[in-house]
C-alpha atoms as a PDB file:
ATOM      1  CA  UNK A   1      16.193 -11.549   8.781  1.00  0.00           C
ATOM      2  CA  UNK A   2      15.838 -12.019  12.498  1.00  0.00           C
ATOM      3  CA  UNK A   3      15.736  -8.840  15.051  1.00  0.00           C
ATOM      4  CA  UNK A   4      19.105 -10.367  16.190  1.00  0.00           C
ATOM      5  CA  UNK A   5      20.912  -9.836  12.750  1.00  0.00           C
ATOM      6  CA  UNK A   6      18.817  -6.633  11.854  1.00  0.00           C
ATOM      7  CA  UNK A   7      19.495  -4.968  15.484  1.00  0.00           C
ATOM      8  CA  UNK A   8      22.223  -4.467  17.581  1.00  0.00           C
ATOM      9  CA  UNK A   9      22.277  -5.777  20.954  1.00  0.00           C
ATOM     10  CA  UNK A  10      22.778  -2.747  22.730  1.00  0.00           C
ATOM     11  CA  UNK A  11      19.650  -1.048  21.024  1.00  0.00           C
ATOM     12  CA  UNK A  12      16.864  -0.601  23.016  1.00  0.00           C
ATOM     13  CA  UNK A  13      13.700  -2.422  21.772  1.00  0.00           C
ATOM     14  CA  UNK A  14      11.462   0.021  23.003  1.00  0.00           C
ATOM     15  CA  UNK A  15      13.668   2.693  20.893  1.00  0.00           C
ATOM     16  CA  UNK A  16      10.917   4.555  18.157  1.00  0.00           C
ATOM     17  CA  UNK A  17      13.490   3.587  15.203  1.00  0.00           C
ATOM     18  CA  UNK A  18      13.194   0.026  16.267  1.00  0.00           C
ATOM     19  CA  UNK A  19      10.339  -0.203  16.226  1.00  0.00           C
ATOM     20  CA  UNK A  20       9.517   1.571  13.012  1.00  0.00           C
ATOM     21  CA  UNK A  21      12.081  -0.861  11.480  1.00  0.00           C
ATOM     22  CA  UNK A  22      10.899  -3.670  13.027  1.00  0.00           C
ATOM     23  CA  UNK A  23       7.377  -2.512  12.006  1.00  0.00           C
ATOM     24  CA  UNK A  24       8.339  -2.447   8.036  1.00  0.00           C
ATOM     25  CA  UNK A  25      10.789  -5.340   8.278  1.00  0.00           C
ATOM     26  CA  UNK A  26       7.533  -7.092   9.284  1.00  0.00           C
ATOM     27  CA  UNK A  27       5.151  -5.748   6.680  1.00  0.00           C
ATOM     28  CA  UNK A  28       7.845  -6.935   3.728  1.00  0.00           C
ATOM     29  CA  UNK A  29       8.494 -10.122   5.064  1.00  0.00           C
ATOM     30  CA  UNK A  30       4.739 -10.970   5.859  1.00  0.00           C
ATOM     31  CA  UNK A  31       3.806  -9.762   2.139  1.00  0.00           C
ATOM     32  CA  UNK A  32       6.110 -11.738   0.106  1.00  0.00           C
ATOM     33  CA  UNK A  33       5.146 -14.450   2.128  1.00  0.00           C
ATOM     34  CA  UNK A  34       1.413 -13.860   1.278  1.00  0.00           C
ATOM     35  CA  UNK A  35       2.635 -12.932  -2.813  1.00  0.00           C
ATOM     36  CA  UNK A  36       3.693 -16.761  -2.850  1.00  0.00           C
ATOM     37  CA  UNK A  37      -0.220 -18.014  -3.033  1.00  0.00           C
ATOM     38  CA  UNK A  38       0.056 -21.305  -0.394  1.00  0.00           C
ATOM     39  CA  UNK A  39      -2.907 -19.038   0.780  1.00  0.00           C
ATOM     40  CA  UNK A  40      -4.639 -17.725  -1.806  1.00  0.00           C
ATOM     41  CA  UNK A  41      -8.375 -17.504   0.120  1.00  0.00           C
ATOM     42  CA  UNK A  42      -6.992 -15.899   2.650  1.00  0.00           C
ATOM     43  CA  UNK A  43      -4.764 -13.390   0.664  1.00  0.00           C
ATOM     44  CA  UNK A  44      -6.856 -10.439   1.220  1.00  0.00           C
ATOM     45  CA  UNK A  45      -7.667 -10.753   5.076  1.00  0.00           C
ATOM     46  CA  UNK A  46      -3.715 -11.181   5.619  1.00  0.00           C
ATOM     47  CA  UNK A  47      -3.123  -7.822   3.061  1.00  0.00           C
ATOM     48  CA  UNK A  48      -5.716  -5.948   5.098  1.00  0.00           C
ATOM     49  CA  UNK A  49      -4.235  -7.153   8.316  1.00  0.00           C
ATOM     50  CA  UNK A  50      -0.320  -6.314   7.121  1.00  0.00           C
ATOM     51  CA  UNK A  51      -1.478  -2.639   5.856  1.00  0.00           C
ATOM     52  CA  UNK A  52      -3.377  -1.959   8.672  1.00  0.00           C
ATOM     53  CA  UNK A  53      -0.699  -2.409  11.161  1.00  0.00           C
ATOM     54  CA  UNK A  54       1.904  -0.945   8.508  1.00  0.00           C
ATOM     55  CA  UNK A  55      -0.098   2.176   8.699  1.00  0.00           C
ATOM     56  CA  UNK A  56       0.078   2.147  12.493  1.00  0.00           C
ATOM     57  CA  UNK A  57       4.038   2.867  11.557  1.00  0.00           C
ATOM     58  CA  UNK A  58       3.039   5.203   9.291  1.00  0.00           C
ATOM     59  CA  UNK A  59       0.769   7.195  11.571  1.00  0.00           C
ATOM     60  CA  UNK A  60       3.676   7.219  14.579  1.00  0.00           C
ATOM     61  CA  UNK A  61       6.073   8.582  11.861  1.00  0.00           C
ATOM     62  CA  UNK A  62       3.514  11.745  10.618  1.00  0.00           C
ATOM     63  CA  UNK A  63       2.966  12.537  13.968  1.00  0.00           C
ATOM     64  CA  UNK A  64       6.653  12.739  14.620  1.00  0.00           C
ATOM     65  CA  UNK A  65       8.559  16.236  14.295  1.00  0.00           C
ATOM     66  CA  UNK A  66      10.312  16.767  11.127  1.00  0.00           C
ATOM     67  CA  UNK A  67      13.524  14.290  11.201  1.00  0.00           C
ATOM     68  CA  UNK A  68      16.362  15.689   9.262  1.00  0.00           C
ATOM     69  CA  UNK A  69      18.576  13.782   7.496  1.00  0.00           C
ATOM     70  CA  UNK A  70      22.537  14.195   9.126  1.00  0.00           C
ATOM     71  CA  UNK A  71      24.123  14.903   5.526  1.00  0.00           C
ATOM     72  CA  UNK A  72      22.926  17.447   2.934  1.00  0.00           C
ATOM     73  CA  UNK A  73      22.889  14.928   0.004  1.00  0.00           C
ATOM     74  CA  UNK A  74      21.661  11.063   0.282  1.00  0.00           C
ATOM     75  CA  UNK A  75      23.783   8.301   0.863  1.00  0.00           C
ATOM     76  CA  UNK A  76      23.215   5.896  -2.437  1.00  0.00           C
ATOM     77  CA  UNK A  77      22.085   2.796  -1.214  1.00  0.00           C
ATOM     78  CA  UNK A  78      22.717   0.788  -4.169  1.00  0.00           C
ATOM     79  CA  UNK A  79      19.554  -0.636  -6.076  1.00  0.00           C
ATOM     80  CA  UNK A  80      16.428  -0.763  -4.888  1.00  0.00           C
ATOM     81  CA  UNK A  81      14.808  -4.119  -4.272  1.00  0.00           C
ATOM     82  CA  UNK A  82      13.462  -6.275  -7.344  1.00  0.00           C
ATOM     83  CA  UNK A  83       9.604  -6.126  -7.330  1.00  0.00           C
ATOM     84  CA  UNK A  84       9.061  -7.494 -10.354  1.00  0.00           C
ATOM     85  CA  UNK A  85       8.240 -10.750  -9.299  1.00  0.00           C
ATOM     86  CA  UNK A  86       6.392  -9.686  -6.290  1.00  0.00           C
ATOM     87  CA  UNK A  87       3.783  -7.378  -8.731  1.00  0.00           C
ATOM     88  CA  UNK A  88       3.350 -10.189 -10.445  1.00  0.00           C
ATOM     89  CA  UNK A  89       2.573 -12.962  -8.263  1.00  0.00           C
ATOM     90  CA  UNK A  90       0.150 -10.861  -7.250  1.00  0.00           C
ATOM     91  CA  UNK A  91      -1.268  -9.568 -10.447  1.00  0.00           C
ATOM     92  CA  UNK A  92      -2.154 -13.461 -10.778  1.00  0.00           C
ATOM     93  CA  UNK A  93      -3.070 -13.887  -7.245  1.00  0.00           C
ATOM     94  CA  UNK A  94      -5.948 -11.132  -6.591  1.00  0.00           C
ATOM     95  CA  UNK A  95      -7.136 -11.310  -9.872  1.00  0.00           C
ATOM     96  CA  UNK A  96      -9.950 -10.210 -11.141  1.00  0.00           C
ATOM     97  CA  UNK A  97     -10.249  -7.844  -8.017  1.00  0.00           C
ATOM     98  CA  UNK A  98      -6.491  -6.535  -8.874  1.00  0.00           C
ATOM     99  CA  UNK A  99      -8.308  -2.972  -9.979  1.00  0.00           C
ATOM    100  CA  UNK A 100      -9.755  -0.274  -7.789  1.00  0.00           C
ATOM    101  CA  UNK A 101     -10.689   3.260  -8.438  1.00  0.00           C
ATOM    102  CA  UNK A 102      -9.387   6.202  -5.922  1.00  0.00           C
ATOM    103  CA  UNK A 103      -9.290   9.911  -5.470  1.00  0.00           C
ATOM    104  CA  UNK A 104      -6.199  10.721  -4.349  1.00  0.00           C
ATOM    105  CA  UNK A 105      -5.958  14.058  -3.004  1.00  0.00           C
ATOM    106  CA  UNK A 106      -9.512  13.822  -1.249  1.00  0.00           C
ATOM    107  CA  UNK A 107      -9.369  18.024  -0.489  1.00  0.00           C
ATOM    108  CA  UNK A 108      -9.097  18.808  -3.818  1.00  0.00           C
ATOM    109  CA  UNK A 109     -12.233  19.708  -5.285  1.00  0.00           C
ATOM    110  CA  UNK A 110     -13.591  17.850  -8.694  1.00  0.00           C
ATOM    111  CA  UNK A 111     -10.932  15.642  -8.664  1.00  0.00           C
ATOM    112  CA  UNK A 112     -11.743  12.496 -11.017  1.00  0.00           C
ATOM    113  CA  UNK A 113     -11.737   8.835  -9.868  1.00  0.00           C
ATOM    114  CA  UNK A 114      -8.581   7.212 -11.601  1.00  0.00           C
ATOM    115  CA  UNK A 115      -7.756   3.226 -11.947  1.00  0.00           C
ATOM    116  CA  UNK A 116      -5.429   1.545  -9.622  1.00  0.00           C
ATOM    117  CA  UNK A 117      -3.880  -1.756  -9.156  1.00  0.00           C
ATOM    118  CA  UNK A 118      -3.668  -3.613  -5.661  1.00  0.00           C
ATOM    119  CA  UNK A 119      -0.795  -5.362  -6.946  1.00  0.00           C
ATOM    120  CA  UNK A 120       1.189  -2.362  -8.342  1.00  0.00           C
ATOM    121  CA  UNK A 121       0.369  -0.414  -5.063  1.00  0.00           C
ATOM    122  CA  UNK A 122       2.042  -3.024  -3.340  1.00  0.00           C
ATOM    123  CA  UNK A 123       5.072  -3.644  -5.138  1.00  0.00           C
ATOM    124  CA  UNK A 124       5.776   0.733  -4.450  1.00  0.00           C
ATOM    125  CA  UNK A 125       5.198   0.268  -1.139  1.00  0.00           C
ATOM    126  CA  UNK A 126       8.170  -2.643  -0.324  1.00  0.00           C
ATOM    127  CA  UNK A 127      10.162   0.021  -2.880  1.00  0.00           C
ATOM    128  CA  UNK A 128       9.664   2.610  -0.869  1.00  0.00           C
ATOM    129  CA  UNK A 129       9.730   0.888   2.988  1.00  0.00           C
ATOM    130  CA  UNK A 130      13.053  -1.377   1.158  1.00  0.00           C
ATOM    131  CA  UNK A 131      14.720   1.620   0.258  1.00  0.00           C
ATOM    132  CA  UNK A 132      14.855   3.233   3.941  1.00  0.00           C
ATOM    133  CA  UNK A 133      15.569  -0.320   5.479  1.00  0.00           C
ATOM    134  CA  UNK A 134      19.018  -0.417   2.925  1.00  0.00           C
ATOM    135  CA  UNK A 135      19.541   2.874   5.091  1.00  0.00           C
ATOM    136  CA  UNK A 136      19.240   1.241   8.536  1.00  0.00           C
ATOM    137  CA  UNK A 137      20.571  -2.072   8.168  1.00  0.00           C
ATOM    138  CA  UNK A 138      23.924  -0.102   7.276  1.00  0.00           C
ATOM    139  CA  UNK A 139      23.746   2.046  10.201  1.00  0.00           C
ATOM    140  CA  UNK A 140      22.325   5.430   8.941  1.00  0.00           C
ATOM    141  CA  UNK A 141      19.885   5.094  11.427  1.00  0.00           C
ATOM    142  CA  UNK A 142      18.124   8.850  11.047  1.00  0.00           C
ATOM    143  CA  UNK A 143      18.996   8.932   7.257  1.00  0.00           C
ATOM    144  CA  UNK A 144      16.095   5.746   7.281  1.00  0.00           C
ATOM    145  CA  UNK A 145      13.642   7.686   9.275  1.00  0.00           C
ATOM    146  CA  UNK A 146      14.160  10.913   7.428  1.00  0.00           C
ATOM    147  CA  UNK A 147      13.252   8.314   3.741  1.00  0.00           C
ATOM    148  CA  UNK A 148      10.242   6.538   5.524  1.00  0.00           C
ATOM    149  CA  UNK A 149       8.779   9.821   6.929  1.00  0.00           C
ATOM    150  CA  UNK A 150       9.538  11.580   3.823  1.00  0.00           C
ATOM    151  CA  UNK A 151       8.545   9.043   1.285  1.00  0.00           C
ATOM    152  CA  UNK A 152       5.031   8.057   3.780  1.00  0.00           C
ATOM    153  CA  UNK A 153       4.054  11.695   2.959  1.00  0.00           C
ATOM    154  CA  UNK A 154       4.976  11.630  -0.609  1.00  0.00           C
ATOM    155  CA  UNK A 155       4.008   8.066  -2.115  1.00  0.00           C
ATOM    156  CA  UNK A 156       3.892   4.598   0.569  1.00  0.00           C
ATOM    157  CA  UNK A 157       1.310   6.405   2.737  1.00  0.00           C
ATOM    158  CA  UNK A 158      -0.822   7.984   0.340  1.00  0.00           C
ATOM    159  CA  UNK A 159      -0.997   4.362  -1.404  1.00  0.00           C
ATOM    160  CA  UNK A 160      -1.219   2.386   1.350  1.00  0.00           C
ATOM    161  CA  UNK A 161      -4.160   4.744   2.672  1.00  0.00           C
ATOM    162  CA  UNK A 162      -5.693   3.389  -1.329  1.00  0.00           C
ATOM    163  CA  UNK A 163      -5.152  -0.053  -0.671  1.00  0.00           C
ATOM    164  CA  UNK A 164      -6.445  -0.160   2.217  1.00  0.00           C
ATOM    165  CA  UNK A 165      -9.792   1.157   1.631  1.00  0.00           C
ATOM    166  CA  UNK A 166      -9.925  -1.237  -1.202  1.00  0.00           C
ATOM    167  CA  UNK A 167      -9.172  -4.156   0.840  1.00  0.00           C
ATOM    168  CA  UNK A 168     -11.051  -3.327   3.511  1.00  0.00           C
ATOM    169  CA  UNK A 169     -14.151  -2.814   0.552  1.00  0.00           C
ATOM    170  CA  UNK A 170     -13.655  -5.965  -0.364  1.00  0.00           C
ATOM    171  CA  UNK A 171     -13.709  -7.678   3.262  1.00  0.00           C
ATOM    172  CA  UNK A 172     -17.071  -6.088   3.703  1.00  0.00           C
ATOM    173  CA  UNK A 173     -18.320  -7.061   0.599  1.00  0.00           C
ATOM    174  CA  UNK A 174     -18.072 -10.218   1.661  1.00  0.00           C
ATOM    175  CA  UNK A 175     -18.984 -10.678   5.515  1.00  0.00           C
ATOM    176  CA  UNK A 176     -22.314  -8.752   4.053  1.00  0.00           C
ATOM    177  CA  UNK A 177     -22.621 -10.799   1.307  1.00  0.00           C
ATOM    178  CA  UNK A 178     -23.194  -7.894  -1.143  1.00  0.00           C
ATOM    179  CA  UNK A 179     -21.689  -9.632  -4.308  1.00  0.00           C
ATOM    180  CA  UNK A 180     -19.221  -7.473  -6.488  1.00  0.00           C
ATOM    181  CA  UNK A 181     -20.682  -6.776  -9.484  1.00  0.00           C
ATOM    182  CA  UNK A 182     -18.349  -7.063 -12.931  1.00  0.00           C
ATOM    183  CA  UNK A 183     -16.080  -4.391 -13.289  1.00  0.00           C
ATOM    184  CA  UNK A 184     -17.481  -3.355 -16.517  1.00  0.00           C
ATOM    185  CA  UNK A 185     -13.874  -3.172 -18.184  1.00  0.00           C
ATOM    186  CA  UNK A 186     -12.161  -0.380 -15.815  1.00  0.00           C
ATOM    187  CA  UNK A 187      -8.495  -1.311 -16.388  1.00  0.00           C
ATOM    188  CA  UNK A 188      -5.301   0.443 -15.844  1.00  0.00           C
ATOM    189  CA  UNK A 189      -3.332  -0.869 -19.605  1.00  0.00           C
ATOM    190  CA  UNK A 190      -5.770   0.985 -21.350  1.00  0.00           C
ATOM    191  CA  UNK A 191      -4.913   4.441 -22.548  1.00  0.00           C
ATOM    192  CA  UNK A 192      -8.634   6.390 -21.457  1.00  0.00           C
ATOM    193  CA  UNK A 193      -8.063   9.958 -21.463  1.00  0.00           C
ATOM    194  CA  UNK A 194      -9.339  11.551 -18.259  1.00  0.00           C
ATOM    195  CA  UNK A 195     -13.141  11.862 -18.621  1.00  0.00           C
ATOM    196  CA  UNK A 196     -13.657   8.049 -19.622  1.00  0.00           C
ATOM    197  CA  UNK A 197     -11.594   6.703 -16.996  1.00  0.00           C
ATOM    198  CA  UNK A 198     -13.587   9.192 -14.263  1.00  0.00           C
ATOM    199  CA  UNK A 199     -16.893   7.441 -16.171  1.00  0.00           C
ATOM    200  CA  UNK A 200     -15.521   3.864 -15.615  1.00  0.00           C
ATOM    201  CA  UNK A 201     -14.740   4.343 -11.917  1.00  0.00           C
ATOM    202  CA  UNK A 202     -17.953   6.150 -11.710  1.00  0.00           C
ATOM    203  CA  UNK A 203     -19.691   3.202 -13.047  1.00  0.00           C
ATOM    204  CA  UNK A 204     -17.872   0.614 -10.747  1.00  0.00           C
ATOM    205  CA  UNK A 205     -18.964   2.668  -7.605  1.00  0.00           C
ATOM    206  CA  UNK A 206     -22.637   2.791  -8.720  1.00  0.00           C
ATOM    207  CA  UNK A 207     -22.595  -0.797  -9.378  1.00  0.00           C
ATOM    208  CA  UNK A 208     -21.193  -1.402  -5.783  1.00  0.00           C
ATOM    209  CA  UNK A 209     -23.191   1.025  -3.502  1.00  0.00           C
ATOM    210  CA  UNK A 210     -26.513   1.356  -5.716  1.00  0.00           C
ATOM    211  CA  UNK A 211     -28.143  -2.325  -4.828  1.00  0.00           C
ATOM    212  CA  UNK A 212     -26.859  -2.385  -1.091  1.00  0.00           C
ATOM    213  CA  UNK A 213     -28.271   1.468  -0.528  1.00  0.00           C
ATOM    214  CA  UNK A 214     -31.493   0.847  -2.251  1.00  0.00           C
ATOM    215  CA  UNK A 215     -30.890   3.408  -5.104  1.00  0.00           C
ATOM    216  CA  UNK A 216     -31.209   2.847  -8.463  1.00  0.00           C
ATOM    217  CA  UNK A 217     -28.713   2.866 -11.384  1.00  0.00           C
ATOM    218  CA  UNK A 218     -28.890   5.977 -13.867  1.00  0.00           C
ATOM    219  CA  UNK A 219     -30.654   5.205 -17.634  1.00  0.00           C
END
């Protein structure tokens, strides 16, 4: 959808909600364009690229004072847009680097590594930025900014802030030509209780940091 069909023409481009929309309308367009593979070797340079400037959009909206929705209760939007497809496009498209391991409340003390998938990541994200964009394309203009601040503290920027780091790993990885090593079986299917998962992830960040910093592995 073009800014002329998602805008009106009285609406100021420089206007923060614009911009914001414009910003996400961007992101989802750009990564269902990447999901259909024409591109595959350079799938994870455009990802990094299209969350990096997402979480520009991100960062402008947490810095923003609390917006508050104009009704009490939220307007349904209908149904939220199919991922399905999305996920899995790119389930086949990044894999066998689909799987990451993240801490996701870095403050919180002991907390263990768990599994993640780039590909599931994504597919919450265009939920989440879809959902508010079903908001502004109909008009509710600070019902949309109240969902994307909301939901960027709650899930999309918490999980973007993942994915990036994981991209971004596996950029450097390459430009420094430090090889990933095998993943050693960390997997998000299987049902690890806590302690074995926090082992796997362990293991995956020894094997990635111990050869390039010199250390050695633990017997």
């Amino acid at each position: 959808m073009s800014d002329a069909t998602l805008h009106s023409t009285t609406q100021d481009p420089g206007d923060f909600a614009v911009q914001i929309a414009d910003s996400i309308e961007s992101f989802i367009v750009a990564v269902t364009e990447v999901a259909k593979g024409d591109e595959p070797d350079s799938a994870v340079p455009f990802l990094l690229l299209e969350i990096s400037q997402l979480l520009l959009a991100g960062g402008r909206l947490g810095a923003h004072e609390d917006i508050v929705p104009e009704e009490r209760y939220e307007v349904d939007t209908g149904p939220d847009l199919e991922v399905d497809e999305l996920r899995e496009r790119f389930v086949v498209l990044l894999d066998p680097v689909d799987v990451f391991s993240e801490v996701f409340d870095p403050y919180e003390p002991r907390k263990a590594p768990v599994a993640c998938r780039i590909s599931d990541n994504l597919a919450d994200i265009v939920t989440d930025l879809g959902h508010g964009l079903a908001h502004y394309r109909a008009g509710r203009t600070t019902e949309a900014l109240w969902w994307w601040q909301f939901s960027y503290f709650s899930n999309w920027g918490p999980t973007a802030s993942a994915t990036l780091r994981a991209l971004q790993s596996l950029v450097a990885h390459v430009r420094l030509d430090q090889p990933l090593q095998e993943l050693d079986g960390l997997d998000t299917d299987e049902d690890l209780a806590e302690e074995d998962l926090a082992e796997q992830a362990g293991r995956v960040m020894v094997q990635e940091i111990a050869g390039p910093l010199g250390l050695r592995s633990a017997r």
